[in-house]
C-alpha atoms as a PDB file:
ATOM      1  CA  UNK A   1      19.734 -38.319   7.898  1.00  0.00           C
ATOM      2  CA  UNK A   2      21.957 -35.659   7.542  1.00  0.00           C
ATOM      3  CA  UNK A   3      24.274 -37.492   5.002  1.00  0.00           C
ATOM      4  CA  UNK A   4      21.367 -38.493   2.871  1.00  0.00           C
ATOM      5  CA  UNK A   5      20.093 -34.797   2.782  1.00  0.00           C
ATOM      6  CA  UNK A   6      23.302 -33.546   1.889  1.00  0.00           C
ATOM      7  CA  UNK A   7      23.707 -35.877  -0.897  1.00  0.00           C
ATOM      8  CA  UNK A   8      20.284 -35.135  -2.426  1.00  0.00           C
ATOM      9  CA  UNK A   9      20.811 -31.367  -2.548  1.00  0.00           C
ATOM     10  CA  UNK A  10      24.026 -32.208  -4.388  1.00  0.00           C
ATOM     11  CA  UNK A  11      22.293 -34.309  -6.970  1.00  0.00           C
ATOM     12  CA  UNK A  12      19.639 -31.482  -7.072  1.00  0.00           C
ATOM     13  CA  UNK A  13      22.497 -28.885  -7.149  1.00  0.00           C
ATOM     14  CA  UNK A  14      24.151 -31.301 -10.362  1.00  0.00           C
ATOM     15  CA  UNK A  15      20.755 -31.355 -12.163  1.00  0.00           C
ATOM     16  CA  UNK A  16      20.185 -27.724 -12.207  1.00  0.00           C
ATOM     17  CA  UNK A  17      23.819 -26.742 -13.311  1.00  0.00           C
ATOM     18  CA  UNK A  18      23.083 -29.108 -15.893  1.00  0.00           C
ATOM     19  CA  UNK A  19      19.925 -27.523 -17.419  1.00  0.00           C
ATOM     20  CA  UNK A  20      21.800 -24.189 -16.843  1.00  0.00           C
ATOM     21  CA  UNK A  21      24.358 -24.922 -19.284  1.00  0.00           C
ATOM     22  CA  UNK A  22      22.052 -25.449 -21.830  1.00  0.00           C
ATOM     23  CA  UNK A  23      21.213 -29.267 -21.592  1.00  0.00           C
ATOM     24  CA  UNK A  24      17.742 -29.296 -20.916  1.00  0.00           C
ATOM     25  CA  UNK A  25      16.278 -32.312 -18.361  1.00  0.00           C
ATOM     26  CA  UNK A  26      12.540 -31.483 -20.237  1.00  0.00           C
ATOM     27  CA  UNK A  27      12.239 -31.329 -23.784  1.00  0.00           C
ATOM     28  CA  UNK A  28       8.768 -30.499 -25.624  1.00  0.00           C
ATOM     29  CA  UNK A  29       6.873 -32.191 -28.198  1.00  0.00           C
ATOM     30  CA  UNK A  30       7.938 -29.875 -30.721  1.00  0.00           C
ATOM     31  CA  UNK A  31      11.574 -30.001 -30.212  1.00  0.00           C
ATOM     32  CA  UNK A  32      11.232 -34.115 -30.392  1.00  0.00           C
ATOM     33  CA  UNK A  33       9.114 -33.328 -33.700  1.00  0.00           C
ATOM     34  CA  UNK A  34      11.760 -30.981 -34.821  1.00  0.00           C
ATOM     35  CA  UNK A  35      14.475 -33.377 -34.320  1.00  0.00           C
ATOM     36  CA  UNK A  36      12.527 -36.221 -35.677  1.00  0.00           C
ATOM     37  CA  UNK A  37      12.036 -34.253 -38.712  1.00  0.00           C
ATOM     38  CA  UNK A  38      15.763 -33.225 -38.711  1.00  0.00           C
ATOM     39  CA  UNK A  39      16.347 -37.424 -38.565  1.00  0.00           C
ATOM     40  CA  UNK A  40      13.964 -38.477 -41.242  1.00  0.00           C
ATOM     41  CA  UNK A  41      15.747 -35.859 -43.855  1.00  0.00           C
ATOM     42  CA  UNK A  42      19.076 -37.428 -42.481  1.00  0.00           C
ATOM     43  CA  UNK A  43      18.280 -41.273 -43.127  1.00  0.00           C
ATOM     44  CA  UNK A  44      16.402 -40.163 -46.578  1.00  0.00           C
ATOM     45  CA  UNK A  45      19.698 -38.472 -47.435  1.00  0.00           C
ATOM     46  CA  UNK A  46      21.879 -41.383 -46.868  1.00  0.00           C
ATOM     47  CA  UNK A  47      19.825 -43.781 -48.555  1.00  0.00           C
ATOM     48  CA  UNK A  48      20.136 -42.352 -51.227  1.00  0.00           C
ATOM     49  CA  UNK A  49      23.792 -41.546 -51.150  1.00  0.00           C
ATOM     50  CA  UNK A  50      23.728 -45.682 -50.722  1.00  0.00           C
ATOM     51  CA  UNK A  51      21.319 -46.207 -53.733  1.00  0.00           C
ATOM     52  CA  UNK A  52      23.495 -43.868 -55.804  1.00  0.00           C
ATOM     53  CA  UNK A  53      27.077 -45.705 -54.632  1.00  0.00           C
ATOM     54  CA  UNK A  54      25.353 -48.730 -55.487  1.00  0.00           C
ATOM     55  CA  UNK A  55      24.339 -48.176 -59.159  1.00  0.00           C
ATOM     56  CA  UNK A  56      27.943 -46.311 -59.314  1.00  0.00           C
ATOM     57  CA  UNK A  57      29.332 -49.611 -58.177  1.00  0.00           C
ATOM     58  CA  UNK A  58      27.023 -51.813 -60.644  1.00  0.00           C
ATOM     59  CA  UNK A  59      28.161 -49.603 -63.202  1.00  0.00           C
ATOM     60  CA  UNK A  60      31.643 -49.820 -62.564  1.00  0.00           C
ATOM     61  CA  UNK A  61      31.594 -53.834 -62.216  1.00  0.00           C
ATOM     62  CA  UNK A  62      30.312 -53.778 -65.700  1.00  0.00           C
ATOM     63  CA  UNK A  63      32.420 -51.476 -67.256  1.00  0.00           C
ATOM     64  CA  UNK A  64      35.418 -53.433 -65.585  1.00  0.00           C
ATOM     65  CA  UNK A  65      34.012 -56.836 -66.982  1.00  0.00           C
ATOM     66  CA  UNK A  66      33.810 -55.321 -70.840  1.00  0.00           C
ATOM     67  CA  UNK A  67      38.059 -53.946 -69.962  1.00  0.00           C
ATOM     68  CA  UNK A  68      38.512 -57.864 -69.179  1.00  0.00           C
ATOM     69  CA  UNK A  69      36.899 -59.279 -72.043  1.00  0.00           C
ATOM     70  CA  UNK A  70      38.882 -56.663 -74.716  1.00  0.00           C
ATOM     71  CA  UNK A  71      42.177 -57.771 -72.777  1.00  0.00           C
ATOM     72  CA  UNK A  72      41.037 -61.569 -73.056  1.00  0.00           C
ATOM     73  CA  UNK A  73      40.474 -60.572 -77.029  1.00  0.00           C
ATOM     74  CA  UNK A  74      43.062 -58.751 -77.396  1.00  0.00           C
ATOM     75  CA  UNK A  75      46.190 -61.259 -76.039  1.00  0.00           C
ATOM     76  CA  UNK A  76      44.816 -64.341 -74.692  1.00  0.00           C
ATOM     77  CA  UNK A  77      44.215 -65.335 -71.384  1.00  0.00           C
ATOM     78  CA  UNK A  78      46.638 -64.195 -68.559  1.00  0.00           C
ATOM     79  CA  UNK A  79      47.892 -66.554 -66.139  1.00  0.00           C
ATOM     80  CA  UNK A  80      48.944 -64.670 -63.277  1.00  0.00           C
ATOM     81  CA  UNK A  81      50.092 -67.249 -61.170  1.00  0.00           C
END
C-alpha cells in the first residue's frame, strides 16, 4: 500500500509541475476555438499557396512546350540518344 501511494503522489507531483510550466492539463472552449480559428487560416493559406504553385506550374509546362516547338522549327528534331 505504501508503494502504490508513493507512486501516485509522484504522478500527482509530475502533473502539477507540468501545468506549472505552462502546459496546461485543462484547456477551455475558447482557447480550442482560438486555435481552431488559428488552423482554419493556416490550411486556407496553404491551399492557396498550392493553387497558386499549381497554375505557376501549368504555366510553366506551357511556356516550356512553345521553347520546344521553336527549337523543333528552328533545327530539326534532336536525337539525344
Amino acid at each position: 500500500m505504501e508503494k502504490w501511494f508513493t507512486k501516485l503522489n509522484e504522478e500527482i507531483q509530475l502533473i502539477l509541475d507540468s501545468a506549472s510550466e505552462g502546459e496546461p492539463t485543462i484547456t477551455s472552449p475558447e482557447i480550442v476555438a482560438q486555435e481552431h480559428r488559428e488552423l482554419q487560416a493556416k490550411v486556407t493559406h496553404l491551399t492557396q499557396l498550392i493553387s497558386t504553385y499549381k497554375d505557376a506550374l501549368d504555366e510553366l509546362r506551357i511556356e516550356n512546350g512553345q521553347y520546344r516547338e521553336l527549337i523543333s522549327q528552328r533545327f530539326g528534331d534532336i536525337d539525344l540518344f
